[in-house]
C-alpha atoms as a PDB file:
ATOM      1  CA  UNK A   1      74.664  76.229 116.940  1.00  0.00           C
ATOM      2  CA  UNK A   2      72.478  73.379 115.338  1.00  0.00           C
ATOM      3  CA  UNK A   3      73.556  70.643 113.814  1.00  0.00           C
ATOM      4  CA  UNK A   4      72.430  71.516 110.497  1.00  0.00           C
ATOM      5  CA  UNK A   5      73.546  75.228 110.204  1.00  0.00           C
ATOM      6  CA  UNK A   6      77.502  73.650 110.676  1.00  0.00           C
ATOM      7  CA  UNK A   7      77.161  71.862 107.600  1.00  0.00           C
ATOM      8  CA  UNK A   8      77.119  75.566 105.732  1.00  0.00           C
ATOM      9  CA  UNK A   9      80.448  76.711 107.168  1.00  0.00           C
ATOM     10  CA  UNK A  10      83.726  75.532 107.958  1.00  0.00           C
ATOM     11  CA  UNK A  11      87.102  77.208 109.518  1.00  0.00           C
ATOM     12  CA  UNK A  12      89.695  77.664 106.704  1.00  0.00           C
ATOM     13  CA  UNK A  13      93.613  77.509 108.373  1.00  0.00           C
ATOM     14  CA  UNK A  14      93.757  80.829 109.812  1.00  0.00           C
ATOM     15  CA  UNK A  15      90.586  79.753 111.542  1.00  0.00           C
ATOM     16  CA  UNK A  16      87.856  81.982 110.000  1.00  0.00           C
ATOM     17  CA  UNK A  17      84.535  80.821 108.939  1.00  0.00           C
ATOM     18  CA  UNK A  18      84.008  80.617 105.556  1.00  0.00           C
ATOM     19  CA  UNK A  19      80.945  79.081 103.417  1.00  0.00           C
ATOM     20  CA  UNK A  20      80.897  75.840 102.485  1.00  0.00           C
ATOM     21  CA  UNK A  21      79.163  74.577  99.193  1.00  0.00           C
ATOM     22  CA  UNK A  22      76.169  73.104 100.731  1.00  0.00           C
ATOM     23  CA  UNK A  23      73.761  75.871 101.616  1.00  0.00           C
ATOM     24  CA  UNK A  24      70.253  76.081 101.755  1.00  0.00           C
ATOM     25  CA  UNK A  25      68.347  79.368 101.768  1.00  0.00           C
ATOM     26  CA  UNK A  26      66.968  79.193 105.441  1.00  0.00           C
ATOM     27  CA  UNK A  27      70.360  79.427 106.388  1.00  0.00           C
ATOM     28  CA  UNK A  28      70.886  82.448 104.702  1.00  0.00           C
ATOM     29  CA  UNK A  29      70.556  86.210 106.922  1.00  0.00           C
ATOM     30  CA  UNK A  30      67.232  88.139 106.348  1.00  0.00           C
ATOM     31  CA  UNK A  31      67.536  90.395 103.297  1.00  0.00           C
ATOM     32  CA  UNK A  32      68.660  93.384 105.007  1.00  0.00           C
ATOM     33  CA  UNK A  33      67.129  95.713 102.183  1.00  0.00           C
ATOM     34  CA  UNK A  34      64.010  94.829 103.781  1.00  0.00           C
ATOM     35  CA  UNK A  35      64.492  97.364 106.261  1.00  0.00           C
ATOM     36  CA  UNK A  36      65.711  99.973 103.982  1.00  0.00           C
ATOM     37  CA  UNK A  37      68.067 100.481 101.709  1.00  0.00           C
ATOM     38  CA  UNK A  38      71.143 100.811 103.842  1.00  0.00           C
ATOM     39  CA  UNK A  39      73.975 101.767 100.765  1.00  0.00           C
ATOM     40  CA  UNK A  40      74.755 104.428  98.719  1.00  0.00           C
ATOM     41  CA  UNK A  41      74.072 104.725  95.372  1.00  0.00           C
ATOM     42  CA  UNK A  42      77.099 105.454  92.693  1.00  0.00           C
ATOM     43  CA  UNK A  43      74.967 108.615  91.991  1.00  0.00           C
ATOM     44  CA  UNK A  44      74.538 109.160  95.512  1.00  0.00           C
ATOM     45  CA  UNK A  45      78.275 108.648  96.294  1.00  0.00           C
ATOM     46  CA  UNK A  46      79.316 111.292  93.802  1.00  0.00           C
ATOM     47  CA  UNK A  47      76.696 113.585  94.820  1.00  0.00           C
ATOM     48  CA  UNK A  48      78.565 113.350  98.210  1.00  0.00           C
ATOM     49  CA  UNK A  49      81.859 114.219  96.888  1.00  0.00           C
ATOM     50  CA  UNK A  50      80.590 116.999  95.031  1.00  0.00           C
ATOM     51  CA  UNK A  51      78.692 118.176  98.076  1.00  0.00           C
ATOM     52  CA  UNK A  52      82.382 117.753  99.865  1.00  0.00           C
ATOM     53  CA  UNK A  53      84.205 120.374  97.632  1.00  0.00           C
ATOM     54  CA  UNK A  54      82.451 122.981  99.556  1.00  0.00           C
ATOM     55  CA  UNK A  55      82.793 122.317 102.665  1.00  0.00           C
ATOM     56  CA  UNK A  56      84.960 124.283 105.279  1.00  0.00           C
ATOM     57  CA  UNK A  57      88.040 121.579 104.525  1.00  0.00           C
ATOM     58  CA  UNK A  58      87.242 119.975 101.414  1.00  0.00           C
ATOM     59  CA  UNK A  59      90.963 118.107 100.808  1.00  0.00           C
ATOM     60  CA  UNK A  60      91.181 116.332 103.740  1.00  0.00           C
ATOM     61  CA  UNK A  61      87.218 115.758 104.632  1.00  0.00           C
ATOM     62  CA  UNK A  62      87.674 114.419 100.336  1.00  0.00           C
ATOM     63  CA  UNK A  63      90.091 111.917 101.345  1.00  0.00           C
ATOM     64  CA  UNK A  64      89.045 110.620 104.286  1.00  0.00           C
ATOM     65  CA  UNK A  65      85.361 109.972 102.856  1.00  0.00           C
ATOM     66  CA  UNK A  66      86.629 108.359  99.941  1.00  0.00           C
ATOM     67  CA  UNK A  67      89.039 106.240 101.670  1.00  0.00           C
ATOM     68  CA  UNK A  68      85.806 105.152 104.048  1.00  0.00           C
ATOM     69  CA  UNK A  69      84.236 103.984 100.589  1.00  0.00           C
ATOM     70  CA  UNK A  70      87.421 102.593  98.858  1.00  0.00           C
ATOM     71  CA  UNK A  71      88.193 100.578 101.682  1.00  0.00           C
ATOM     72  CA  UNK A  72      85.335  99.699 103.696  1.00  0.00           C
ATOM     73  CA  UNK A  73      86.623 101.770 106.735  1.00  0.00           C
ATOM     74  CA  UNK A  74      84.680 101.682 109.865  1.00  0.00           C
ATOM     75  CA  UNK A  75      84.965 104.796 111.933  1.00  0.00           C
ATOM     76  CA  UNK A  76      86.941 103.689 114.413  1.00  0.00           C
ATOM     77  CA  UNK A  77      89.281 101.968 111.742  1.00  0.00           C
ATOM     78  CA  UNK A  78      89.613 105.340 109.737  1.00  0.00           C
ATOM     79  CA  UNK A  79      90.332 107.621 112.551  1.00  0.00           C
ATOM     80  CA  UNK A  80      92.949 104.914 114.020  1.00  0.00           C
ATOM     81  CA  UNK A  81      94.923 105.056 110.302  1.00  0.00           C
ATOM     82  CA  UNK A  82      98.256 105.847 111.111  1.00  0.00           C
ATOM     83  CA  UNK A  83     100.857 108.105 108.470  1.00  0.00           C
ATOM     84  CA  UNK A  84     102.680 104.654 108.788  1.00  0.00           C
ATOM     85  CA  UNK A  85     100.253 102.386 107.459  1.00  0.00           C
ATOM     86  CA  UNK A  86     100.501 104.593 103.921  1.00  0.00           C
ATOM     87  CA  UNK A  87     103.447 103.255 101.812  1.00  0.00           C
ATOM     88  CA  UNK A  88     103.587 105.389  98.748  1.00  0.00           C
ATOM     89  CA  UNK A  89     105.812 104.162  96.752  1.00  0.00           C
ATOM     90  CA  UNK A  90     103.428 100.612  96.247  1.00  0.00           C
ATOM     91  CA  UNK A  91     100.153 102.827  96.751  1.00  0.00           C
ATOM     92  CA  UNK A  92      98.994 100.706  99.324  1.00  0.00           C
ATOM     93  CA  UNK A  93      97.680 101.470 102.524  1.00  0.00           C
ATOM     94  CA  UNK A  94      97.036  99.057 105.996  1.00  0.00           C
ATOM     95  CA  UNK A  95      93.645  98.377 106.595  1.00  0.00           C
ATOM     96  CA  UNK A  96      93.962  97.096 110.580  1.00  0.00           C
ATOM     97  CA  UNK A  97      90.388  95.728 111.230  1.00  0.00           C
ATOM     98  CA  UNK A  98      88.779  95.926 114.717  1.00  0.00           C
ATOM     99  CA  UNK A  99      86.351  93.025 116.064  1.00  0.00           C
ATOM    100  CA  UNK A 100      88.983  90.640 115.269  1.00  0.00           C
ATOM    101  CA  UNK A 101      88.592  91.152 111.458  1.00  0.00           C
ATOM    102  CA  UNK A 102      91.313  90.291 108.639  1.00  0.00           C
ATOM    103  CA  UNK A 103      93.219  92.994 107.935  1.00  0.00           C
ATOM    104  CA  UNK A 104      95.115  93.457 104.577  1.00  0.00           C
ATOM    105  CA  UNK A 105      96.983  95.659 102.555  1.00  0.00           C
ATOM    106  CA  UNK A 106      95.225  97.147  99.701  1.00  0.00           C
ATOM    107  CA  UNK A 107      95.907  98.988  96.665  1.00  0.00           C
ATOM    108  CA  UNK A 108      94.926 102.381  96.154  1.00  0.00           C
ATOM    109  CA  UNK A 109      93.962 103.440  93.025  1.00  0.00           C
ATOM    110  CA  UNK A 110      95.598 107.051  91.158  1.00  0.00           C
ATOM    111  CA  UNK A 111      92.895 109.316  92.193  1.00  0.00           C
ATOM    112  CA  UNK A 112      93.169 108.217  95.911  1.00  0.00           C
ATOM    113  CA  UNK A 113      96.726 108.515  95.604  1.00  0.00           C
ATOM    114  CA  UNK A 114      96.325 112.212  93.866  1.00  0.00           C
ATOM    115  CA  UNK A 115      93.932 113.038  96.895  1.00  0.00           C
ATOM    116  CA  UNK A 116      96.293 111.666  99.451  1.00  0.00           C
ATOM    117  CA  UNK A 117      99.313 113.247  98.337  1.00  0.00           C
ATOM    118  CA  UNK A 118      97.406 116.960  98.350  1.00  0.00           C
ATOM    119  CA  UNK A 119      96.381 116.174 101.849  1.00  0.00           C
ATOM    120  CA  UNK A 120      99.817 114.709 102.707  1.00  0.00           C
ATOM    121  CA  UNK A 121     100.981 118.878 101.604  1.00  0.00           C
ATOM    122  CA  UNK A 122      98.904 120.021 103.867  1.00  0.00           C
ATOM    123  CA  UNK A 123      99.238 117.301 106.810  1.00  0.00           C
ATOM    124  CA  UNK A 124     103.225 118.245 106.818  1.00  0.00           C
ATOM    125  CA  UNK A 125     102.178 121.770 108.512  1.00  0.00           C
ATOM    126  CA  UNK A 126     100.273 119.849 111.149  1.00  0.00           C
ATOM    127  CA  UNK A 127     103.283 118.465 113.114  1.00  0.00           C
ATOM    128  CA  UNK A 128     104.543 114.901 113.506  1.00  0.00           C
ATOM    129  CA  UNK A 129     101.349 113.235 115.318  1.00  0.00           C
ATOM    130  CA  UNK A 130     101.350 109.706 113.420  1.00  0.00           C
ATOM    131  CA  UNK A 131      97.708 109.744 113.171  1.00  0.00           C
ATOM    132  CA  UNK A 132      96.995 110.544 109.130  1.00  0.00           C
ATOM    133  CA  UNK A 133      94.077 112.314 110.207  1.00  0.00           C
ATOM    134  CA  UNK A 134      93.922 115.612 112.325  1.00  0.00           C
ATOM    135  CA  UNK A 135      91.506 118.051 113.098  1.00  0.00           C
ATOM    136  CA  UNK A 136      91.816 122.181 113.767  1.00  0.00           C
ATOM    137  CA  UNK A 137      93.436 122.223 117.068  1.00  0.00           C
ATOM    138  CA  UNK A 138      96.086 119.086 115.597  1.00  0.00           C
ATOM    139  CA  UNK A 139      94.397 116.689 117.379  1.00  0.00           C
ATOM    140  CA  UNK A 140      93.579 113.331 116.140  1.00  0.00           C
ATOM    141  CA  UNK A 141      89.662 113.324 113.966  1.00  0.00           C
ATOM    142  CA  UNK A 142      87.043 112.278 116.171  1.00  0.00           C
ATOM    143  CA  UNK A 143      83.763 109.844 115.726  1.00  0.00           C
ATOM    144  CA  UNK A 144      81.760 113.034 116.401  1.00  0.00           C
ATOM    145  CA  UNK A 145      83.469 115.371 113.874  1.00  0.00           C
ATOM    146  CA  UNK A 146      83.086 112.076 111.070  1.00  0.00           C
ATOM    147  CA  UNK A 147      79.333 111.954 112.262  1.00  0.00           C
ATOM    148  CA  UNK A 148      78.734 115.828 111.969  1.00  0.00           C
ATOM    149  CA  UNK A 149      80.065 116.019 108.292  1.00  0.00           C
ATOM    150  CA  UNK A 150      77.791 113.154 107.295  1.00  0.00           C
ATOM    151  CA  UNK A 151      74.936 114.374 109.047  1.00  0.00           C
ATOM    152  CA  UNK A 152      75.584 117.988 107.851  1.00  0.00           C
ATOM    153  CA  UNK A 153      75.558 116.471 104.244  1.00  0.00           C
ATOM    154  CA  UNK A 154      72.810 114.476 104.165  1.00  0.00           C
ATOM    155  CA  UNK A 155      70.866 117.404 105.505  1.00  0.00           C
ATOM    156  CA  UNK A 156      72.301 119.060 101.965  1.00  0.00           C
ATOM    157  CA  UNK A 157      71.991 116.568  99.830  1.00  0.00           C
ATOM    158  CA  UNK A 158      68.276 115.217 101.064  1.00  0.00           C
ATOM    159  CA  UNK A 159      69.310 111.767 101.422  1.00  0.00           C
ATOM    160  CA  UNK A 160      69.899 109.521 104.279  1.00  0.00           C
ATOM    161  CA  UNK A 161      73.928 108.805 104.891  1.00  0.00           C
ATOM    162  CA  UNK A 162      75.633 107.743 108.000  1.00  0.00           C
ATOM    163  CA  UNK A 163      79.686 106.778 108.188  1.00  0.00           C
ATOM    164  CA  UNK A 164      78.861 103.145 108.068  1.00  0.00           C
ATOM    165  CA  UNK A 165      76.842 103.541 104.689  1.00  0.00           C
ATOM    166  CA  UNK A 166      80.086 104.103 103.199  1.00  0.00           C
ATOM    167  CA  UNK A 167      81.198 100.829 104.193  1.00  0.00           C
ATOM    168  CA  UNK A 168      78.198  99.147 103.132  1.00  0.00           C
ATOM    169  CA  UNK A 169      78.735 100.976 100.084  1.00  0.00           C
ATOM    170  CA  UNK A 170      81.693  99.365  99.352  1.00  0.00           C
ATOM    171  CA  UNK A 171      80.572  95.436  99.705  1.00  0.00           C
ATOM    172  CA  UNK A 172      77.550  96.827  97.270  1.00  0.00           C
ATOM    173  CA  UNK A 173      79.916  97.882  94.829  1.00  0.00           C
ATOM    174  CA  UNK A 174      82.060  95.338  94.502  1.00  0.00           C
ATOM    175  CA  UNK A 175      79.324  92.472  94.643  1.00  0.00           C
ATOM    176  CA  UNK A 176      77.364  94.456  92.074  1.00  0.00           C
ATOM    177  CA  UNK A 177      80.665  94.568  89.815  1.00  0.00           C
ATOM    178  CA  UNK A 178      80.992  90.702  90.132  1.00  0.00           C
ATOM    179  CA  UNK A 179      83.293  90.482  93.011  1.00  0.00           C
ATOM    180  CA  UNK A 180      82.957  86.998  94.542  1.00  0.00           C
ATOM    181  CA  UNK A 181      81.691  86.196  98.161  1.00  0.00           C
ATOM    182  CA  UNK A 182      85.333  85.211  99.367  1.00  0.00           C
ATOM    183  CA  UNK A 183      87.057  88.340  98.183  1.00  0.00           C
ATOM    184  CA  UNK A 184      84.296  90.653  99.372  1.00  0.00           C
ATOM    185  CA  UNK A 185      84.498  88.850 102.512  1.00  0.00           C
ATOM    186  CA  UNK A 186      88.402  89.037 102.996  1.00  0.00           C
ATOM    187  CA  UNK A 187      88.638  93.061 101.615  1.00  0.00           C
ATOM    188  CA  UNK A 188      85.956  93.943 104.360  1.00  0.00           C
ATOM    189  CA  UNK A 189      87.675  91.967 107.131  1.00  0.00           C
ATOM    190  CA  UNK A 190      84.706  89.881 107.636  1.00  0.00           C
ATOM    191  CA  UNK A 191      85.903  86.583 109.788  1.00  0.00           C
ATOM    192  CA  UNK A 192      81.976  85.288 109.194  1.00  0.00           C
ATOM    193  CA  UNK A 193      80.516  85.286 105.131  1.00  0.00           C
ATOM    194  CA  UNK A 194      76.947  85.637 106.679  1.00  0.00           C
ATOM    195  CA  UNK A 195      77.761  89.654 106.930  1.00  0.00           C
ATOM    196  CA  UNK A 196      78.928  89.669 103.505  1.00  0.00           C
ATOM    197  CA  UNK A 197      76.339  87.823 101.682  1.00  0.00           C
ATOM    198  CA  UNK A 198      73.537  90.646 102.100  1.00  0.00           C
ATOM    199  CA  UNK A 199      75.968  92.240  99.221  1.00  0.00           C
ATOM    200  CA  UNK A 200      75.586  89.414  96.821  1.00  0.00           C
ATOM    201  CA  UNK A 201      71.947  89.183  97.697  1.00  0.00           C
ATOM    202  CA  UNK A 202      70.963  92.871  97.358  1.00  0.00           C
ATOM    203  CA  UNK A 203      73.608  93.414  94.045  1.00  0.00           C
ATOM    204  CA  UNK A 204      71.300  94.472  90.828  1.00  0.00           C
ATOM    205  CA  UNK A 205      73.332  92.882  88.341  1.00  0.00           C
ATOM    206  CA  UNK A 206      71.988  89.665  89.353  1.00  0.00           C
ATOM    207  CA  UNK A 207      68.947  90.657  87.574  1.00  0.00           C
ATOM    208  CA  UNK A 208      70.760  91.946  84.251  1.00  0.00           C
ATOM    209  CA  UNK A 209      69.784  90.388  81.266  1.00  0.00           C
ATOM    210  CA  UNK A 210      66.450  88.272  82.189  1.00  0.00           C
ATOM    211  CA  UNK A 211      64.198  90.116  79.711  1.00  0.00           C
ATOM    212  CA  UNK A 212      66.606  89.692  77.052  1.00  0.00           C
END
């Protein structure tokens, strides 16, 4: 590393990187909209769940691809969620983060709960495998199943989405809704702020207001 990029982070006490007040703005990561918008709209996201009532199993595929965007999931964090990372009674769910990532507990709001719990119906007739998700044959979901419904649906829809746009998705959102770098950075797991600063750099309500 050179000596002048360690001036724009420092290790907090669980020994994560996080960003420092000096920074300049060759430090920052290329502007990753310059190679295409990489996110999901709002209108785009609920043209996906609309798209979702309709398919073959449209409670659980609902869930899962909301829970994706709620949370941030990756797809090998989603289909790893276990039935005992979900405590109900505080509506919060364990978000265990791969590549050595942060993970939390996080609220879920009343319409995730609403769409759990009708899943949860449903998931009782599946037998006692702790993984939340299953497929047909009771078998935990798989990274090619996730990848066929997105594919499948973009191919509806007529716009690009892959699993890992939902995830983007969710940094967008929040930065665009004011969120600030640290919590964005600590809800996505993020041990590094450089991967969650293309959200504050990208979000549109930056812009609000300058004609006024």
């Amino acid at each position: 590393m050179k000596a002048d990029s360690k001036e724009n982070f420092k290790k907090d006490s669980n020994g994560r990187n996080v960003q420092s007040e000096k920074k300049r703005p060759q430090d920052l990561p290329t502007n990753h909209s310059e190679k295409g918008k990489f996110f999901l709209t709002t209108s785009e996201i609920e043209a996906l769940f609309k798209y979702l009532k309709k398919t073959r199993h449209p409670i659980r595929n609902h869930i899962m691809i909301l829970m994706m965007y709620r949370h941030g999931f990756r797809v090998s964090e989603l289909i790893d969620v276990r039935m005992t990372d979900l405590d109900m009674d505080s509506h919060r769910i364990y978000v265990r983060r791969i590549k050595k990532g942060l993970s939390t507990h996080q609220p879920m709001t009343g319409d995730e709960v609403r769409a759990l719990k009708r899943y949860l119906r449903l998931r009782k007739k599946m037998g006692t495998s702790d993984y939340l998700f299953l497929n047909e044959r009771k078998e935990p979901f798989s990274r090619k199943a996730l990848n066929y419904i997105m594919e499948t649906a973009s191919v509806k829809l007529g716009f690009r989405i892959t699993p890992h746009m939902l995830r983007h998705s969710c940094g967008y959102y929040l930065a665009d809704n004011g969120t600030d770098l640290r919590t964005i950075q600590d809800y996505l797991g993020h041990r590094d702020p450089k991967h969650t600063v293309i959200y504050t750099q990208i979000a549109g309500s930056r812009f609000n207001n300058l004609w006024k």
